[in-house]
PDB file of N, CA and C in Angstrom:
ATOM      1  N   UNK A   1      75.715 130.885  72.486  1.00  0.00           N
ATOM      2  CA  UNK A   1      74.465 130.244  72.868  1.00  0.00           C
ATOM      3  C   UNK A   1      74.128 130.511  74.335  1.00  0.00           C
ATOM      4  N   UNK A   2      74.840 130.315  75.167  1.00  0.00           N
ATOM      5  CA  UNK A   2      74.928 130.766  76.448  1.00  0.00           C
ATOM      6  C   UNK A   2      74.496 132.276  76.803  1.00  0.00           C
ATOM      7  N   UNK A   3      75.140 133.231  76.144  1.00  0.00           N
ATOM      8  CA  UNK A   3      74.794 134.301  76.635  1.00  0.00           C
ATOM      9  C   UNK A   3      73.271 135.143  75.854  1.00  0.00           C
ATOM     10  N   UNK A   4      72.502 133.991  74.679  1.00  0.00           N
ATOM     11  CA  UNK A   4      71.412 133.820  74.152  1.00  0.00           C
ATOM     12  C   UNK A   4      70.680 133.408  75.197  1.00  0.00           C
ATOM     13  N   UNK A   5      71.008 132.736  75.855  1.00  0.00           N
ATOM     14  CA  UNK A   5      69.838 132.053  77.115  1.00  0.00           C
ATOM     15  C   UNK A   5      69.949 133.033  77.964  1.00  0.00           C
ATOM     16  N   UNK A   6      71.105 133.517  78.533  1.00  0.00           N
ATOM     17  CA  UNK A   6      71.277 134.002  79.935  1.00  0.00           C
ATOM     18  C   UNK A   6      69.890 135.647  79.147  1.00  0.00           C
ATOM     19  N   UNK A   7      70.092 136.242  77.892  1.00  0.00           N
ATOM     20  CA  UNK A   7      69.479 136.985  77.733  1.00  0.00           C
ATOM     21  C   UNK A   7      67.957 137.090  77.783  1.00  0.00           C
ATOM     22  N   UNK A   8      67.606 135.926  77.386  1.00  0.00           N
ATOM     23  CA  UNK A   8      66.548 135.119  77.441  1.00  0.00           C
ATOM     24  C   UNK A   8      65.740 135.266  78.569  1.00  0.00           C
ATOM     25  N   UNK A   9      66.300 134.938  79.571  1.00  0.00           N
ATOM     26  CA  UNK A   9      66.090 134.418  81.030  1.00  0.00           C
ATOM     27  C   UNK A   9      65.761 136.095  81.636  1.00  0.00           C
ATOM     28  N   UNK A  10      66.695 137.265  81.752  1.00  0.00           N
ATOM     29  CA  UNK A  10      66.827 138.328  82.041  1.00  0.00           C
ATOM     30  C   UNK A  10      65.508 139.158  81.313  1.00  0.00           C
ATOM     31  N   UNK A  11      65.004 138.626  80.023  1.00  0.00           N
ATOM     32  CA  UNK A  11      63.396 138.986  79.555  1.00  0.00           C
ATOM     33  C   UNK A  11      62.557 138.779  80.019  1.00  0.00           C
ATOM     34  N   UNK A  12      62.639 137.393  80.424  1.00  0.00           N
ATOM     35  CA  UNK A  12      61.682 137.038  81.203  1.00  0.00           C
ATOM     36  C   UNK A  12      61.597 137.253  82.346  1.00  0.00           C
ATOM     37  N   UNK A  13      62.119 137.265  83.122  1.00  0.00           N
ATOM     38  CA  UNK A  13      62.409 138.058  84.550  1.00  0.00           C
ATOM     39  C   UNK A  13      62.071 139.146  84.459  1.00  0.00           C
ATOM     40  N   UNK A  14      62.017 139.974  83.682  1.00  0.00           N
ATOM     41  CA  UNK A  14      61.594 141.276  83.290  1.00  0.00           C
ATOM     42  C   UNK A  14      60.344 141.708  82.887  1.00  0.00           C
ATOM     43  N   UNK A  15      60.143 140.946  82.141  1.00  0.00           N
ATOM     44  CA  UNK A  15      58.179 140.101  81.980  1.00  0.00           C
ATOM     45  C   UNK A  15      57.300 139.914  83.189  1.00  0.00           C
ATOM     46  N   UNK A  16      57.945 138.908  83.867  1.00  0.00           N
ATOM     47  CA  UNK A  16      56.693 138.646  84.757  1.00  0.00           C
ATOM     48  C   UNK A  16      57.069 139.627  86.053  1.00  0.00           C
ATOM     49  N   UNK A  17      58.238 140.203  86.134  1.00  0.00           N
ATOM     50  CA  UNK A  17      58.031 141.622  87.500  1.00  0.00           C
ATOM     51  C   UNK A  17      57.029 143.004  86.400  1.00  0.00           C
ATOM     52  N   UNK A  18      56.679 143.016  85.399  1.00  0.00           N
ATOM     53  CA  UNK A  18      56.146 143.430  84.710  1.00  0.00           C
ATOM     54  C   UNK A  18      54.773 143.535  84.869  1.00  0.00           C
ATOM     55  N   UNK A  19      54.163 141.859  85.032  1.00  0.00           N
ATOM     56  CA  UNK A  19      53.175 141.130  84.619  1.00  0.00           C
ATOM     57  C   UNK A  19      52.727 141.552  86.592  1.00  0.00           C
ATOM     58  N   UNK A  20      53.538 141.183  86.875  1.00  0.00           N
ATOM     59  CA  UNK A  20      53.163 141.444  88.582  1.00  0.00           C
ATOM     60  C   UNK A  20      52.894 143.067  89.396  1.00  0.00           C
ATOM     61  N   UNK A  21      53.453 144.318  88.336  1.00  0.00           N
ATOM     62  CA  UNK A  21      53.182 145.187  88.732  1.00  0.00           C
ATOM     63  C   UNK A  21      51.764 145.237  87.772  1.00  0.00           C
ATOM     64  N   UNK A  22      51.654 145.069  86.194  1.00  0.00           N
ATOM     65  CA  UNK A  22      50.258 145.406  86.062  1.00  0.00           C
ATOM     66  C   UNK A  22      49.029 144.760  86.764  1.00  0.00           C
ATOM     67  N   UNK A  23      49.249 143.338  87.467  1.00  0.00           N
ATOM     68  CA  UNK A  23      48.214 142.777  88.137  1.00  0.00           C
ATOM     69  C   UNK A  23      48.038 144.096  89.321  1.00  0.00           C
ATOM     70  N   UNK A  24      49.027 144.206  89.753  1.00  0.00           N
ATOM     71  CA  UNK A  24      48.606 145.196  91.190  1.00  0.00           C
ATOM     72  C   UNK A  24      47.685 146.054  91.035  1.00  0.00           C
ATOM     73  N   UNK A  25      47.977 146.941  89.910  1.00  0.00           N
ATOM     74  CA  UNK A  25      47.175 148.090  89.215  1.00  0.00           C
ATOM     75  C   UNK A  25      45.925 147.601  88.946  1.00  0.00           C
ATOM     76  N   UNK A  26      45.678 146.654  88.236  1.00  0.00           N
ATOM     77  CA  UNK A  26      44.329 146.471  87.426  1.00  0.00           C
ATOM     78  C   UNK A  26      43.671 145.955  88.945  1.00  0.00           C
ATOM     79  N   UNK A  27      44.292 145.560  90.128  1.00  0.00           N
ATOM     80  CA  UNK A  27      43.373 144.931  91.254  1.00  0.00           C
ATOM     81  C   UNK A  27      43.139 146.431  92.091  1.00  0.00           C
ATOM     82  N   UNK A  28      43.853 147.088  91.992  1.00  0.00           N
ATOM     83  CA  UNK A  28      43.484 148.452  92.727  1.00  0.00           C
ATOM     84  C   UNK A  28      42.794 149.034  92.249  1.00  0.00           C
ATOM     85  N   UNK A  29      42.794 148.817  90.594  1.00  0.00           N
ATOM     86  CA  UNK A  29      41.550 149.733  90.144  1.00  0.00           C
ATOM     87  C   UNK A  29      40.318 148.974  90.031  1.00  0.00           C
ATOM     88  N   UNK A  30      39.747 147.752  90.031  1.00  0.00           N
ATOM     89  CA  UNK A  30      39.130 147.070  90.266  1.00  0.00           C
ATOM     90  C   UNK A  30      38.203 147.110  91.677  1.00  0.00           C
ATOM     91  N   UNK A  31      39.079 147.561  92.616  1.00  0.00           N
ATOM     92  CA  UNK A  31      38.451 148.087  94.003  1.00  0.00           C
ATOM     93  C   UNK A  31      38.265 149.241  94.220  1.00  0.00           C
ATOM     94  N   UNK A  32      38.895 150.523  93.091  1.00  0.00           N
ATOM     95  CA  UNK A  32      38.550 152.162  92.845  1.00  0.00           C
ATOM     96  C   UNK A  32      36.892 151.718  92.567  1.00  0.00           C
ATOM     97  N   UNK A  33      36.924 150.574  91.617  1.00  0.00           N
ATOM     98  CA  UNK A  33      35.886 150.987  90.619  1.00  0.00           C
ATOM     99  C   UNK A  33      34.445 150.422  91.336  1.00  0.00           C
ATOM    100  N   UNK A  34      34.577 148.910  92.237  1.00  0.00           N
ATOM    101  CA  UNK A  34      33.778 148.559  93.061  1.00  0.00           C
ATOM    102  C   UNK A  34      33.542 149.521  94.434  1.00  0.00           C
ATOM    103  N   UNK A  35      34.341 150.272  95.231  1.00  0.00           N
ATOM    104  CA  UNK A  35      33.826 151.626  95.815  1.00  0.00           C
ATOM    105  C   UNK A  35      32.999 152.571  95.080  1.00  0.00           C
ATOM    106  N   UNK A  36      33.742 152.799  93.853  1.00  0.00           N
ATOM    107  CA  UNK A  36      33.086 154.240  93.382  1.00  0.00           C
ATOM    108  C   UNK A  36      31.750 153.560  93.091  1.00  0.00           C
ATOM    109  N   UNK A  37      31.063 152.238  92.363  1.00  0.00           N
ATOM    110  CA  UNK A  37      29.943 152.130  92.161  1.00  0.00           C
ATOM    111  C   UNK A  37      29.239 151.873  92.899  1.00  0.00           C
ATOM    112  N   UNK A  38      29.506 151.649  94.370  1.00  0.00           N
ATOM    113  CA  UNK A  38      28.407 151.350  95.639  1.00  0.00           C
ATOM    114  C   UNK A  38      28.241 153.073  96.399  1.00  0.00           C
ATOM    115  N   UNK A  39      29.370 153.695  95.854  1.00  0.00           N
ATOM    116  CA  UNK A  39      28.994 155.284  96.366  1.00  0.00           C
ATOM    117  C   UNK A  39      28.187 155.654  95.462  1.00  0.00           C
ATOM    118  N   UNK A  40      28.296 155.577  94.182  1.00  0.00           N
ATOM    119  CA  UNK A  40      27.600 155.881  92.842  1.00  0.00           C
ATOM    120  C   UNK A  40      25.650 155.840  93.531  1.00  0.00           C
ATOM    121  N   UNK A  41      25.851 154.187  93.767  1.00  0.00           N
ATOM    122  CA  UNK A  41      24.393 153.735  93.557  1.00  0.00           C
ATOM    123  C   UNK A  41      23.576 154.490  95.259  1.00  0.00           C
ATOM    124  N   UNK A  42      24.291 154.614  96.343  1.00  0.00           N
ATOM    125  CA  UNK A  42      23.939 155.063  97.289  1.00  0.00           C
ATOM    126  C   UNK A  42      23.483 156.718  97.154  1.00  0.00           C
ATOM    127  N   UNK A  43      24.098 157.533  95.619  1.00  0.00           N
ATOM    128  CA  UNK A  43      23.994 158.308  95.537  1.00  0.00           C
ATOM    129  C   UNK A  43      22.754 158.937  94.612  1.00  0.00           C
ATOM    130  N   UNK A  44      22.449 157.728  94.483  1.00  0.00           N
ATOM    131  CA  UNK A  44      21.330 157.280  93.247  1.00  0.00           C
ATOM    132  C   UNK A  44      20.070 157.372  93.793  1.00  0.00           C
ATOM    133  N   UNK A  45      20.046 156.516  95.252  1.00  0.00           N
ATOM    134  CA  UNK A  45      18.815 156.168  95.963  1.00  0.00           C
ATOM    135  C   UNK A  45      18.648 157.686  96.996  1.00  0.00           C
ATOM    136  N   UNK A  46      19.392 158.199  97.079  1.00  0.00           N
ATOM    137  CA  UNK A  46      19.479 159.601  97.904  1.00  0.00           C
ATOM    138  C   UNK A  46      18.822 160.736  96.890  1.00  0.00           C
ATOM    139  N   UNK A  47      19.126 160.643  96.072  1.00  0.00           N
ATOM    140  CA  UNK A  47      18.758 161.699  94.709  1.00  0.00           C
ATOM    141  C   UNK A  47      17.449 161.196  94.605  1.00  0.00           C
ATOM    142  N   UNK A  48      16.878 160.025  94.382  1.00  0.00           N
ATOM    143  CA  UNK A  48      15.607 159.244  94.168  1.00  0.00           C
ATOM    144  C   UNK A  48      14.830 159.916  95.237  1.00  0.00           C
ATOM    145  N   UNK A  49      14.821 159.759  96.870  1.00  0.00           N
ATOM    146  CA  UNK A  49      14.436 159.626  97.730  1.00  0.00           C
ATOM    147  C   UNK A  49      14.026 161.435  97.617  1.00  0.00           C
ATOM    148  N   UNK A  50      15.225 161.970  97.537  1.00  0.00           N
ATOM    149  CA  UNK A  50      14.928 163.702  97.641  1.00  0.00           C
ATOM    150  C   UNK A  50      14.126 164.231  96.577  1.00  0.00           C
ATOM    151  N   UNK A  51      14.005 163.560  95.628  1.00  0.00           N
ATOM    152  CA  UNK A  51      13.414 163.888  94.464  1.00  0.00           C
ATOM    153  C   UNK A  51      11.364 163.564  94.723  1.00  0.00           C
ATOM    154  N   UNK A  52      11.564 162.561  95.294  1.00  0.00           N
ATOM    155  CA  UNK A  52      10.175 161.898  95.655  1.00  0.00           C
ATOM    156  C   UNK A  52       9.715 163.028  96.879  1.00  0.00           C
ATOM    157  N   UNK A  53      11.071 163.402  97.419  1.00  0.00           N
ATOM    158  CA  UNK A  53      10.313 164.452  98.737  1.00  0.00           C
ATOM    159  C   UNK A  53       9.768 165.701  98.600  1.00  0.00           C
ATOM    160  N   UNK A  54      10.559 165.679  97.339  1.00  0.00           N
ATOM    161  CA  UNK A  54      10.224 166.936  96.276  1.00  0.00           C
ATOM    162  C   UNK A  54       8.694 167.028  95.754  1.00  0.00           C
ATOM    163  N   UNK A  55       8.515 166.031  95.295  1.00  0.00           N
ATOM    164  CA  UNK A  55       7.725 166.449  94.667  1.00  0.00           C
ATOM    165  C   UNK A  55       6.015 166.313  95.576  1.00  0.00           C
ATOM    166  N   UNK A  56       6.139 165.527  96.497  1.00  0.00           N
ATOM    167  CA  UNK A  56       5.259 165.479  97.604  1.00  0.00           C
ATOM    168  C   UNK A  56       5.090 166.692  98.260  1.00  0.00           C
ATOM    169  N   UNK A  57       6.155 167.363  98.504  1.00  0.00           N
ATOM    170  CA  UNK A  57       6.051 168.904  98.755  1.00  0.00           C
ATOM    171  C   UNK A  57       5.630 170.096  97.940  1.00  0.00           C
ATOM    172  N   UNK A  58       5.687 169.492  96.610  1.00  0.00           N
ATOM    173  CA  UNK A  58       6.276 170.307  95.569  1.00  0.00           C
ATOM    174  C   UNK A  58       5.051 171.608  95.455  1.00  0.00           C
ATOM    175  N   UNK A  59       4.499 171.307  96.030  1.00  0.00           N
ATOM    176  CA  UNK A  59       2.590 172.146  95.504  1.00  0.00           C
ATOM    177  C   UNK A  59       2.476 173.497  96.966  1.00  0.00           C
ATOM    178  N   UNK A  60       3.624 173.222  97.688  1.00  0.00           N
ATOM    179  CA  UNK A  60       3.876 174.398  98.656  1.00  0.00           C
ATOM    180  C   UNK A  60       4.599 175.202  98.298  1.00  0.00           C
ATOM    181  N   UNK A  61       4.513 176.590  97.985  1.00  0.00           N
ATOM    182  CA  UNK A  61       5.639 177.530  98.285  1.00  0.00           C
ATOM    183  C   UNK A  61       6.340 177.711  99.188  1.00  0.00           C
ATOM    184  N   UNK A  62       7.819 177.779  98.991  1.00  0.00           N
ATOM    185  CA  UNK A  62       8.471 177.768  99.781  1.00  0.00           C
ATOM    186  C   UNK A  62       8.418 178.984 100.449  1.00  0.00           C
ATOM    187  N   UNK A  63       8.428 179.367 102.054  1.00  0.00           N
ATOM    188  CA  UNK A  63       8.698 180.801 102.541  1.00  0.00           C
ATOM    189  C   UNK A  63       9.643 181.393 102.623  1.00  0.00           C
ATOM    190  N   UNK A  64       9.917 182.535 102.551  1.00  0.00           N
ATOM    191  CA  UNK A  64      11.158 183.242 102.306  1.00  0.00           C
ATOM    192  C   UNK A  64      11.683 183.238 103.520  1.00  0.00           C
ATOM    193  N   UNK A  65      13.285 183.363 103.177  1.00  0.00           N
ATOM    194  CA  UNK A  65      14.307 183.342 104.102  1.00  0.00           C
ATOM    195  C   UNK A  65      13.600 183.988 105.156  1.00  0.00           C
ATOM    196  N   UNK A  66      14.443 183.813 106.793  1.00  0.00           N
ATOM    197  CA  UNK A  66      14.079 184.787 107.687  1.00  0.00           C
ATOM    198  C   UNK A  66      14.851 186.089 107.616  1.00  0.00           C
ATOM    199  N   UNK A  67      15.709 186.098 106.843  1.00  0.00           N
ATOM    200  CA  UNK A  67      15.834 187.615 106.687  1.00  0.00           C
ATOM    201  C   UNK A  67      15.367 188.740 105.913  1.00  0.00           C
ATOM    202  N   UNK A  68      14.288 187.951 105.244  1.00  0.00           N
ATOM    203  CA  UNK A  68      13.341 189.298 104.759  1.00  0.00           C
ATOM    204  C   UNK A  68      11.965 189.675 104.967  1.00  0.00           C
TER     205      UNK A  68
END
C-alpha cells in the first residue's frame, strides 16, 4: 500500500511539472500570436494605404528607368 501511494505521489509530481511546462508554451505562444497579429494588421493598413496611392496615381505612366 505504501509503495502504491509513494507511486502515486511520483505521478503526480510528474503531472503538474508537466502541466507547468505546457502552461509556459501555450503563454509564449499566446504572445507569438498577439505580436504576429499587431504586425499582421500594421501590415494590412500599409498594403491599404499603398494600394489607395496606387490607384490615385494609377492613370500616370510610369517613366522609364534612368538608364534608358
Amino acid at each position: 500500500m505504501q509503495d502504491e501511494l509513494m507511486d502515486l505521489q511520483t505521478q503526480l509530481s510528474f503531472q503538474e511539472d508537466t502541466i507547468a511546462q505546457l502552461n509556459e508554451v501555450v503563454t509564449r505562444q499566446q504572445k507569438d500570436i498577439t505580436r504576429l497579429t499587431e504586425a499582421f494588421s500594421q501590415l494590412k493598413k500599409q498594403f491599404e494605404v499603398m494600394a489607395a496611392e496606387q490607384q490615385e496615381g494609377g492613370n500616370h505612366e510610369e517613366a522609364p528607368p534612368p538608364h534608358y
